[in-house]
Protein backbone atom coordinates (compact mmCIF):
# COMPACT_ATOMS: atom_id res chain seq x y z
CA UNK A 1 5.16 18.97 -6.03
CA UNK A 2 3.78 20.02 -2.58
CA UNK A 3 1.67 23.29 -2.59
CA UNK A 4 1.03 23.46 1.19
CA UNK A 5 1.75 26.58 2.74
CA UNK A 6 1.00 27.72 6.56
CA UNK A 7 -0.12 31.21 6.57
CA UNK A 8 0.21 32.94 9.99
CA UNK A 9 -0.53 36.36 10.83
CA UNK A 10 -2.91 38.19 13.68
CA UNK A 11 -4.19 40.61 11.35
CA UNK A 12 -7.06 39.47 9.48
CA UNK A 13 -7.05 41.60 6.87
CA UNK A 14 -3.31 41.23 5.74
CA UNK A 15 -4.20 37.26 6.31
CA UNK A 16 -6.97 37.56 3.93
CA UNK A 17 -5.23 39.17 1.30
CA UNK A 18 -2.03 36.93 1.78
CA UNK A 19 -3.90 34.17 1.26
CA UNK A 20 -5.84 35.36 -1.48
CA UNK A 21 -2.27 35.95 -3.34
CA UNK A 22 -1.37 32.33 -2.68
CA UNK A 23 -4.63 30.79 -4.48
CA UNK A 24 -4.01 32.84 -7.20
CA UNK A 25 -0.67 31.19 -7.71
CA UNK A 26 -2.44 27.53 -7.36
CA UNK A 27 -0.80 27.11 -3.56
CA UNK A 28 -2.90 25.60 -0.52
CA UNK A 29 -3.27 28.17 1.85
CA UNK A 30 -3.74 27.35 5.68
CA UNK A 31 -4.24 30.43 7.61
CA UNK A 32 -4.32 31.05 11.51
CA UNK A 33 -4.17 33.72 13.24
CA UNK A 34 -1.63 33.10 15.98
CA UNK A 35 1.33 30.34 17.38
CA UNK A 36 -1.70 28.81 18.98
CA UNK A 37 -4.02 28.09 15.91
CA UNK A 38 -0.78 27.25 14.07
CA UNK A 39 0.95 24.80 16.21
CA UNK A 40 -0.70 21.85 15.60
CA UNK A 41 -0.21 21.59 12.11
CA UNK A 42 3.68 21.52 12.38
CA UNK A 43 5.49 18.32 12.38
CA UNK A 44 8.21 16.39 10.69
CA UNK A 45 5.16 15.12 8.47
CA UNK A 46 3.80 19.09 7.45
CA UNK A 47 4.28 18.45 3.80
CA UNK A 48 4.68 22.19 3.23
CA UNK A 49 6.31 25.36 4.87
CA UNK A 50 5.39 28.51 6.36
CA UNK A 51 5.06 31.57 6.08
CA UNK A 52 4.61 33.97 9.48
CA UNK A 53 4.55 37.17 10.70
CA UNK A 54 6.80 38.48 13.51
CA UNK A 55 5.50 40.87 15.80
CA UNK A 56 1.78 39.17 17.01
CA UNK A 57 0.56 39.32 20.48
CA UNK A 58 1.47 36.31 22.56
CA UNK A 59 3.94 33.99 20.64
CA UNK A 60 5.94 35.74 18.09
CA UNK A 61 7.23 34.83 14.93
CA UNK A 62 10.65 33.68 16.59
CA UNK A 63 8.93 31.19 18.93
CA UNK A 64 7.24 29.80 16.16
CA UNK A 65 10.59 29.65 13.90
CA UNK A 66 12.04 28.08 17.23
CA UNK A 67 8.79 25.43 17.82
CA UNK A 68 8.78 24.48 13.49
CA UNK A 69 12.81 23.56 14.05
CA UNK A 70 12.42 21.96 17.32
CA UNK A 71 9.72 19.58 15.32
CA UNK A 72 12.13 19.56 12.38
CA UNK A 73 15.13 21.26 11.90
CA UNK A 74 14.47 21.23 7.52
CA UNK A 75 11.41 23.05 7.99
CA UNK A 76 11.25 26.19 5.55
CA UNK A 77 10.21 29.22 7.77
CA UNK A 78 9.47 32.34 5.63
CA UNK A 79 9.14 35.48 7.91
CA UNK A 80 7.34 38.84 7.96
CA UNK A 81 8.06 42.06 9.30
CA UNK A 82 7.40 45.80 8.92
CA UNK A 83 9.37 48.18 6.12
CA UNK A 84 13.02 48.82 7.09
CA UNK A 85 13.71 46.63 10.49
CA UNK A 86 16.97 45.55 9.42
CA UNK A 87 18.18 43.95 12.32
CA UNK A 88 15.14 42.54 12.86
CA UNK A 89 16.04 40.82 9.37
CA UNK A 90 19.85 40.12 10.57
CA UNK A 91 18.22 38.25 13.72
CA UNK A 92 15.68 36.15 11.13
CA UNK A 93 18.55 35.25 9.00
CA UNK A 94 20.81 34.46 12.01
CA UNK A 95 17.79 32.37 13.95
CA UNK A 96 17.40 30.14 10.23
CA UNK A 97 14.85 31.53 8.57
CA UNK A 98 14.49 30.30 5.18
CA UNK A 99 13.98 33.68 3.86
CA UNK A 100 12.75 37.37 5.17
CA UNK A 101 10.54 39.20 3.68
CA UNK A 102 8.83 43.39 4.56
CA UNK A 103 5.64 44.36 4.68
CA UNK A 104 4.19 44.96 2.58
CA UNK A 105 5.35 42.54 -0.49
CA UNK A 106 5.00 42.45 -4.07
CA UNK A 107 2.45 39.30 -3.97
CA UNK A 108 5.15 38.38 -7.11
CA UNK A 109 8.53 38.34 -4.81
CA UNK A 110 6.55 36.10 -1.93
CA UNK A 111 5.13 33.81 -4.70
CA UNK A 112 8.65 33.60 -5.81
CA UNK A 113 10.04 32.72 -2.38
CA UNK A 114 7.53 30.23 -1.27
CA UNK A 115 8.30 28.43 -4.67
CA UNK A 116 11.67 28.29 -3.69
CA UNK A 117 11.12 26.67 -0.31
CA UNK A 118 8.33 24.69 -1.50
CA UNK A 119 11.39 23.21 -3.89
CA UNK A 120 13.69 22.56 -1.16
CA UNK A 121 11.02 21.12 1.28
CA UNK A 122 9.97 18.83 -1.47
CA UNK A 123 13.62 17.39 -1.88
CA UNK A 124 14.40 17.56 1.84
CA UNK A 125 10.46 14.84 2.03
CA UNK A 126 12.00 13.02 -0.81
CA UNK A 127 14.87 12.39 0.28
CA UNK A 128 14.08 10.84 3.74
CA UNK A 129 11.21 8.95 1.67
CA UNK A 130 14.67 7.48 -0.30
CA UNK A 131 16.06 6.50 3.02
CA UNK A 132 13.50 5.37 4.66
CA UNK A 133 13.03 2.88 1.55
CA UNK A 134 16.73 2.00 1.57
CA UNK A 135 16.55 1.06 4.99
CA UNK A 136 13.29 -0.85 6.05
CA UNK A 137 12.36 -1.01 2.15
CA UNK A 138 9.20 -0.06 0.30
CA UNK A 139 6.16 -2.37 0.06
CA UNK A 140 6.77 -2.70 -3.49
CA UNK A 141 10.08 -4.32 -3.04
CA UNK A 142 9.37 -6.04 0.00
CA UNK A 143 6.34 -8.32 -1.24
CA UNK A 144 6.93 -8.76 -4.96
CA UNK A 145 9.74 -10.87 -5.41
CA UNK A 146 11.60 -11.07 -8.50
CA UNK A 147 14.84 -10.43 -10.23
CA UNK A 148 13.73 -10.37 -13.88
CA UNK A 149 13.46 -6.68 -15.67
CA UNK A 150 9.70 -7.26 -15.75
CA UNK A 151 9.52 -8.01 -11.82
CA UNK A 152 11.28 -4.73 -11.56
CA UNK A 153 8.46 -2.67 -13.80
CA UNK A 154 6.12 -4.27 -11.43
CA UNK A 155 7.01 -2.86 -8.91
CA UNK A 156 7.85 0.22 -10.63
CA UNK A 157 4.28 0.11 -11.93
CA UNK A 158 2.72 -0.48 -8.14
CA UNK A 159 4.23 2.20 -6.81
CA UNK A 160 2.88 4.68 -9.48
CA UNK A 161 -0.53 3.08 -9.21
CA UNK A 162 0.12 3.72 -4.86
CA UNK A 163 1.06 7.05 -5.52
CA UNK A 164 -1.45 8.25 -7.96
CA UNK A 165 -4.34 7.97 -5.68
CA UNK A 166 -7.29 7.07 -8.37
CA UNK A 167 -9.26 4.12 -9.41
CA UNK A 168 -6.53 1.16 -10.86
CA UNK A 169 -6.97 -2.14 -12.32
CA UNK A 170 -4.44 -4.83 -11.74
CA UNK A 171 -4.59 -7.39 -14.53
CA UNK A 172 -3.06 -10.92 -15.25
CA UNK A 173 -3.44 -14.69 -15.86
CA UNK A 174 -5.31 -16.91 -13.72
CA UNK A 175 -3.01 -17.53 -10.98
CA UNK A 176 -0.72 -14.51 -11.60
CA UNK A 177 -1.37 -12.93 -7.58
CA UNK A 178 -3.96 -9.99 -8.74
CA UNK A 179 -5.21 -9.78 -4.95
CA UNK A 180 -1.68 -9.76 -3.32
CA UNK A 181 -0.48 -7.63 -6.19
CA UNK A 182 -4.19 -5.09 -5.46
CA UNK A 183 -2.82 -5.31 -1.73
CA UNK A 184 0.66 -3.60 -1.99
CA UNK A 185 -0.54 -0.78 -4.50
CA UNK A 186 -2.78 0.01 -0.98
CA UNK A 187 0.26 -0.62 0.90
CA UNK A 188 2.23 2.09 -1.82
CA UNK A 189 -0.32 4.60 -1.02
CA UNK A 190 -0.86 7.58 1.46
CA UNK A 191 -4.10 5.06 2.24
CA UNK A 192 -1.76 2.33 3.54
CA UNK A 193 -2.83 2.88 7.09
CA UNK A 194 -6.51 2.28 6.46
CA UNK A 195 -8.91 -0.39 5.93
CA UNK A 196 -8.62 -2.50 2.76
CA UNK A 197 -11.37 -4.52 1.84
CA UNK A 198 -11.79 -6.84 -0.68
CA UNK A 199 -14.16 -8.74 -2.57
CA UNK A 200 -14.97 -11.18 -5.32
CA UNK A 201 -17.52 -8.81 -7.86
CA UNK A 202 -19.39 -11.82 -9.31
CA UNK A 203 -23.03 -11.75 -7.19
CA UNK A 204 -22.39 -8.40 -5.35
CA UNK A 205 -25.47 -6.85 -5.08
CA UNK A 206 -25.81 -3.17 -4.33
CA UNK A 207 -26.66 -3.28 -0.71
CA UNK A 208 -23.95 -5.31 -0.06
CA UNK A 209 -21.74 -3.43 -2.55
CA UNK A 210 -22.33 -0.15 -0.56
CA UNK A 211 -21.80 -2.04 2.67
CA UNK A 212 -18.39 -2.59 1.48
CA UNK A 213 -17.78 1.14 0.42
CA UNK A 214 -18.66 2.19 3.91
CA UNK A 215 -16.66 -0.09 5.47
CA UNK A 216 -13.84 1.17 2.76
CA UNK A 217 -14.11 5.03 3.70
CA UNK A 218 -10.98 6.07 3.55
CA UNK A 219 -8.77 3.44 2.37
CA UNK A 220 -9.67 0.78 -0.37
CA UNK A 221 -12.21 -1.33 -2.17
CA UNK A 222 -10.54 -4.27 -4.04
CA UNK A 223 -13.33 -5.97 -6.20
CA UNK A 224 -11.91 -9.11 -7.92
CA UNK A 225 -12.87 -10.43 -11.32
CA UNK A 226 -14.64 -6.87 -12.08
CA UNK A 227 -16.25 -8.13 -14.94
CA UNK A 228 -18.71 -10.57 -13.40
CA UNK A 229 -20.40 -7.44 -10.94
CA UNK A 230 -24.02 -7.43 -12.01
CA UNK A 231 -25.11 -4.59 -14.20
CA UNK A 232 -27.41 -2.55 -11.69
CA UNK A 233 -24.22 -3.09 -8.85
CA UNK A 234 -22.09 -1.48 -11.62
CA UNK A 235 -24.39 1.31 -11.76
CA UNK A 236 -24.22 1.39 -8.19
CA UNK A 237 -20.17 1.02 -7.91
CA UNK A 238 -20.55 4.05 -10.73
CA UNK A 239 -22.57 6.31 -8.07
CA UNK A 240 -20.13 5.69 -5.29
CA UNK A 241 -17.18 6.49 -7.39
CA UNK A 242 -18.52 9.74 -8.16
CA UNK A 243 -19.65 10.25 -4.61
CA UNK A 244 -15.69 9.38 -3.46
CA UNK A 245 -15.26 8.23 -0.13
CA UNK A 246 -12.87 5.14 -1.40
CA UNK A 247 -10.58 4.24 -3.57
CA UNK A 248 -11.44 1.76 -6.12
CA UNK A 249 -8.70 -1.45 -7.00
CA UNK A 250 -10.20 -3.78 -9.75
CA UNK A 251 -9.09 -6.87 -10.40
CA UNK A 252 -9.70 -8.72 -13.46
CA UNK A 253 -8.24 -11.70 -15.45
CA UNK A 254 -10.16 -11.26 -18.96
CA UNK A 255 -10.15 -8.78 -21.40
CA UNK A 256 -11.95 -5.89 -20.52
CA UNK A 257 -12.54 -4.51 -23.80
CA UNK A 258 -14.38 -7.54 -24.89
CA UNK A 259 -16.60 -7.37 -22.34
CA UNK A 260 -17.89 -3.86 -22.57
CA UNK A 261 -18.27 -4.78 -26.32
CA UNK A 262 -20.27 -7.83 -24.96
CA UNK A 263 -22.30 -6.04 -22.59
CA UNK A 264 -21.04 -7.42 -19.69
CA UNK A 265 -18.95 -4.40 -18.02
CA UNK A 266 -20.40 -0.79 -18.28
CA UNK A 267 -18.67 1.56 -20.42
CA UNK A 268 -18.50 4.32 -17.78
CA UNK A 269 -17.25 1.48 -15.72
CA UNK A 270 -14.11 0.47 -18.28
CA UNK A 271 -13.34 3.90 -18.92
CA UNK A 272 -12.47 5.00 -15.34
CA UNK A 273 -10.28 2.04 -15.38
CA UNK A 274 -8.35 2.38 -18.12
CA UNK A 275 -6.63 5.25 -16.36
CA UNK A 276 -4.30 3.23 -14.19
CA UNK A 277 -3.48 -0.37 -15.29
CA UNK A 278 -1.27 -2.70 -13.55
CA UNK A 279 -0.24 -5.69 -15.32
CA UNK A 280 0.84 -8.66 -13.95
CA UNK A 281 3.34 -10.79 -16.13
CA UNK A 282 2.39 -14.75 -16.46
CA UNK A 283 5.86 -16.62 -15.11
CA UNK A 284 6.30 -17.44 -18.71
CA UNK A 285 7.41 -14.04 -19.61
CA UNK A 286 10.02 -13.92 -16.16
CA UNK A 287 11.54 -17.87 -15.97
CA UNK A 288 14.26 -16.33 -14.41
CA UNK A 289 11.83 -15.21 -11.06
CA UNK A 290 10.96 -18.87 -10.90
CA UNK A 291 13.72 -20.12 -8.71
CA UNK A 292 13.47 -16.86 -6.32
CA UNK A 293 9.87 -17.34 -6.24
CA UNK A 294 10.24 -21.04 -5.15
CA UNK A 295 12.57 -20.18 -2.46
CA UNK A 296 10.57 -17.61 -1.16
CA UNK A 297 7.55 -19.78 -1.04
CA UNK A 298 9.28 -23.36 0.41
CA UNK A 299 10.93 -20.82 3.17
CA UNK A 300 7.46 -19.10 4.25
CA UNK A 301 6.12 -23.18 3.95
CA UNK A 302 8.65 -24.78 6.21
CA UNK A 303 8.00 -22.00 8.84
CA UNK A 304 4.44 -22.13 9.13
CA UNK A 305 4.92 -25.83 9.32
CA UNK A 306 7.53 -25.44 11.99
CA UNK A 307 10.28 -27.38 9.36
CA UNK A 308 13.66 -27.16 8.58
CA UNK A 309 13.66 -26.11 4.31
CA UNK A 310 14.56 -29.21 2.43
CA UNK A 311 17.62 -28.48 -0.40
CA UNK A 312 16.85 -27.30 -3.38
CA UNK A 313 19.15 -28.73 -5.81
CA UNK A 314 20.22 -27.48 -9.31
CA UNK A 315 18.46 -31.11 -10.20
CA UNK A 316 15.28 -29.39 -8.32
CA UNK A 317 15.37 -25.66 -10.14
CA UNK A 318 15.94 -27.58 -13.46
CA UNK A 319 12.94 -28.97 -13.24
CA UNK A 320 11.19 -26.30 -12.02
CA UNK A 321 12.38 -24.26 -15.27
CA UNK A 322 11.42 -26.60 -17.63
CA UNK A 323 7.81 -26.60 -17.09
CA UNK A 324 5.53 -23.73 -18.92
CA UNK A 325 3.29 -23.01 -15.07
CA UNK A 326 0.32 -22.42 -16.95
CA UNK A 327 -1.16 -21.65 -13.13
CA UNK A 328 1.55 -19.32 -12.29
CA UNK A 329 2.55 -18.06 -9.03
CA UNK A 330 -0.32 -19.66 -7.29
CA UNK A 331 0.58 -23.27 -9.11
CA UNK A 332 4.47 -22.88 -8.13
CA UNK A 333 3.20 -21.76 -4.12
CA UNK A 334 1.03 -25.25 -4.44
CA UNK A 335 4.17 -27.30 -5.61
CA UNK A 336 6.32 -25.15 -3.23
CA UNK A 337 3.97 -26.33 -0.19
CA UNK A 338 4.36 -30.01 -1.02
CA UNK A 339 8.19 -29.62 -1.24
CA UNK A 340 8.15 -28.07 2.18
CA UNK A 341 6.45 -31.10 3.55
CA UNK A 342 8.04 -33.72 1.41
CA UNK A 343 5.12 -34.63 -0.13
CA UNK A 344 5.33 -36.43 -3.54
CA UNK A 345 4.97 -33.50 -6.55
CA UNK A 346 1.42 -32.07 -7.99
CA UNK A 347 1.41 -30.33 -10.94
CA UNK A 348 -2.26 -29.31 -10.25
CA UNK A 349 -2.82 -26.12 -8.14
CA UNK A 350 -4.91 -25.63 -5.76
CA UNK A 351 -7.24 -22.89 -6.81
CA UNK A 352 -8.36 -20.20 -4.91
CA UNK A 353 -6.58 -21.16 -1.80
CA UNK A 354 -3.77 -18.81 -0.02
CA UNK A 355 -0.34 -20.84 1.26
CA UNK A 356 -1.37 -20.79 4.57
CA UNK A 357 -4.97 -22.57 3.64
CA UNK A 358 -3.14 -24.91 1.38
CA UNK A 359 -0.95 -25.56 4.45
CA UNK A 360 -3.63 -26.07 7.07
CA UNK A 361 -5.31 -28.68 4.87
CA UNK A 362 -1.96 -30.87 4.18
CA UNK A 363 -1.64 -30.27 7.89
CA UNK A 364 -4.85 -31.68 8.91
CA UNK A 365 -4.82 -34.94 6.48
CA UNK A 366 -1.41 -35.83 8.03
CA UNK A 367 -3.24 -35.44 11.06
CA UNK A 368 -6.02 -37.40 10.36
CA UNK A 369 -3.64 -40.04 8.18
CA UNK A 370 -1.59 -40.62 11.67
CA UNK A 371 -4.45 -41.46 13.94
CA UNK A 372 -6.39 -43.80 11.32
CA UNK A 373 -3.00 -45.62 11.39
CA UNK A 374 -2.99 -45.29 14.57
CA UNK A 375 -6.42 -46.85 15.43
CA UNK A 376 -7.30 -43.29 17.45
CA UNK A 377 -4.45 -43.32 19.63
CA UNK A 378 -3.50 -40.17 20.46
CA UNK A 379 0.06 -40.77 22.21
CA UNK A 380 0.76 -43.58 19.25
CA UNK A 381 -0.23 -40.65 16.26
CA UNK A 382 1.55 -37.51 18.22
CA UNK A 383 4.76 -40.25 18.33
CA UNK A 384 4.53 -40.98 14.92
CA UNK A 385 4.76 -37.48 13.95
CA UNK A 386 7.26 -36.79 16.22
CA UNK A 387 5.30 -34.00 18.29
CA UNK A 388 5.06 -33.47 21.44
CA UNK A 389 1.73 -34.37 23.50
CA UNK A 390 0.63 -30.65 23.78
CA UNK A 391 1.01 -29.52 20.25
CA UNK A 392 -0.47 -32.43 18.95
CA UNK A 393 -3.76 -31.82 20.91
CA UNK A 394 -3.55 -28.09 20.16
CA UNK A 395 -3.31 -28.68 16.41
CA UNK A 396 -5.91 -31.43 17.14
CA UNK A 397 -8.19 -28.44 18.71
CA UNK A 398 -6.93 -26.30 15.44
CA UNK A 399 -8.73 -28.46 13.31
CA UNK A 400 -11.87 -29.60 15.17
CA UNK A 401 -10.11 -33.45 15.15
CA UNK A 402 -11.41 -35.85 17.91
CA UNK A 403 -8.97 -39.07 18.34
CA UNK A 404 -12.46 -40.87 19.10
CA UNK A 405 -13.71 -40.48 15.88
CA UNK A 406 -10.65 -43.03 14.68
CA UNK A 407 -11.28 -45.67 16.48
C-alpha cells in the first residue's frame, strides 16, 4: 500500500508538527510550504495524495485542489482550514475535496482520513495498472509464451520477483531462457526504464565486477551462472549489495545449495538469494507450450529472414511432441530456425547463441554456399537466391563477404 502523502502548509510550525504526526503513523511525509514548492510533485504518476491548507499567501488551497484535478481528476485532496468556517467547508466539499478537515485536528481523525484516501488512491493506481495491462499487456505476458498452468506461474512468479524490488535468482535447465526470463523480471519492475546489464559470473574479477555495478546504478545487474564468480569477486558483489546502488538478478543452472556446501558460492552470497527465486520449468514439465513456442519462434525466424512461415502440420507438432528437448527452449528456437529456412532438421542446439545469431550464421553459409557454386559471381549467386542486386551486396557488406574470394 502507498504511504505517500503531500503535506502543504505556509506555517512552519503547524508543518512540522503535521508531519511529525504522519511518521508516527509509518506515512511518507513530503512537506512544502506553498503551491509553488508543491507543484511539481503532482501528476497522474504522484503515487500518494495530499493534504493542504487553505488560506496561504499567494496560491491557496483551492488553486491547488484545482491544479492536482487538472493533472488528475482521482487525485485525493484533503483540505485544511481554521475552527468553524463552514462554508468554507461547503465550498471544499462542493470544489471535490476528498475530505475537510479544522484546525486544529486530533492527529487520530487526520491519520484516519489520509488512510482512507490513501485506500482509494491505491485502487484508483491499480486499477489503471489493470487496464493498462489489458490493453498493451504486461511484460510478463508479452515475452513468456505459454499456455500450460506452469507458463502461467511463470509469469505470475516474474511479476512478483519485478515488483518486489530485491536481489532474485532465476533458475532452470540448461537451455531453459534464464537471461530472457532475468530480462522481463527488469522489464516487471519500477527499474524497467533503466539500464540492464548483464554478464556471465565465471572470470569476473572485481574491477570489472564494480565496473558493471556502476554502469548498473539504478536499474539491474544480471550475472549468469552465479556460481562460477570467483570467491574474492563474491566478496566484492557482497560489498556492493550492501552499499545498494543496483539491483542484483542471478542466474544459475546448478544447485546452489551444493555449491555453498562445496565451497564454491559464499554463504552470505546464497542466503540473499534465497529470498526471491524464479524457476524456470524444463519443456518436459509444459509439452503442451511446445507447439506455441514453435510458432512463436518459426514466425520471429521467417521475419528476420524476410520469409513467408512454412506450414506447420499436425504431422510437424507430432513430432515435435514426441521428443523429450533435453536443450529446451533454446534447442526448439535452433530446430525452429532451420524450419524457417527449410533446412533439413538438427536435433543439436546451438549453444549459447540468440535466434537472431543463429540466423545470421545460416544466413551467411547460404551466402557463401551460392557464390562457391557460383564460381564468385555475384549476379549468378544473388539470382540463385532470388535477391535482388542491392540486397545481395548489402547482406554481402553484412557479413564482411567479398565475391573475389570465390573465385
Amino acid at each position: 500500500m502507498t504511504r505517500r502523502v503531500l503535506l502543504v502548509d505556509d506555517d512552519a510550525a503547524v508543518r512540522e508538527a503535521l508531519g511529525q504526526s504522519l511518521e508516527l503513523a509509518e506515512y511518507d511525509a513530503l512537506t512544502a510550504g506553498s503551491f509553488v514548492e508543491a507543484k511539481d510533485y503532482i501528476g497522474p504518476d504522484f503515487e500518494g495524495i495530499i493534504v493542504s491548507d487553505i488560506r496561504m499567501p499567494g496560491r491557496d488551497g483551492f488553486h491547488l485542489l484545482d491544479f492536482a484535478h487538472a493533472a488528475d481528476p482521482d487525485l485525493p485532496v484533503i483540505l485544511l482550514t481554521g475552527q468553524g468556517d463552514i462554508p468554507m467547508a461547503v465550498r471544499a466539499m462542493s470544489a471535490g475535496a476528498f475530505d475537510f478537515l479544522e484546525k486544529p485536528c486530533a492527529p487520530a481523525d487526520l491519520v484516519a482520513v489520509i488512510a482512507r484516501a490513501l485506500r482509494t488512491r491505491e485502487l484508483v493506481l491499480e486499477n489503471r495498472r489493470l487496464k493498462a495491462e489489458l490493453e498493451s499487456g504486461d511484460p510478463a505476458s508479452r515475452l513468456i509464451f505459454g499456455v500450460s498452468d506452469k507458463a502461467a506461474a511463470l509469469r505470475d512468479a516474474v511479476r512478483q520477483a519485478g515488483r518486489a524490488g530485491t536481489e532474485v535468482l532465476v533458475s532452470g535447465a540448461p537451455g531453459t531462457g534464464i537471461s530472457k526470463v532475468a530480462e522481463v523480471v527488469h522489464l516487471c519492475s519500477a527499474r524497467a526504464k533503466r539500464s540492464f546489464e548483464k554478464r556471465a559470473a565465471e572470470g569476473l574479477d572485481r574491477a570489472a565486477l564494480e565496473t558493471l555495478w556502476q554502469a548498473s546504478a539504478g536499474g539491474t545487474l544480471f550475472l549468469d551462472n552465479i556460481a562460477r564468480l570467483p570467491s574474492d569477486s563474491q566478496v566484492a558483489l557482497s560489498d556492493a549489495l550492501d552499499r545498494g546502488g543496483a539491483t542484483l538478478i542471478a542466474g544459475t543452472s546448478e544447485d546452489l545449495r551444493a555449491a555453498t556446501e562445496e565451497g564454491r558460492l559464499a554463504a552470505e552470497l546464497y542466503y540473499r538469494l534465497q529470498v526471491i527465486e524464479v524457476r524456470i520449468p524444463a519443456l518436459a514439465e509444459r509439452p503442451e507450450d511446445i507447439p506455441v513456442l514453435f510458432r512463436h519462434y518459426v514466425a520471429q525466424a521467417s521475419e528476420q529472414a524476410g520469409l513467408s512461415p512454412p506450414e506447420i502440420t499436425d504431422g510437424v507438432v507430432a513430432d515435435l511432441m514426441s521428443r523429450d528437448w533435453p536443450g529446451n527452449a533454446r534447442a526448439l528456437m535452433s530446430e525452429a530456425m532451420r524450419f524457417a529456412m527449410r533446412l533439413p532438421g538438427n536435433d543439436a542446439p546451438a549453444e549459447g547463441l540468440g535466434l537472431a545469431e543463429q540466423l545470421a550464421r545460416v544466413e551467411r553459409s547460404l551466402l557463401e554456399g551460392a557464390l562457391a557454386r557460383a564460381g564468385g559471381q555475384a549476379s549468378e549467386a544473388a539470382r540463385a537466391l532470388k535477391l535482388p542486386r542491392k540486397t545481395f551486396y548489402d547482406k554481402l557488406a553484412k557479413h564482411g563477404l567479398k565475391p573475389e574470394s570465390f573465385r
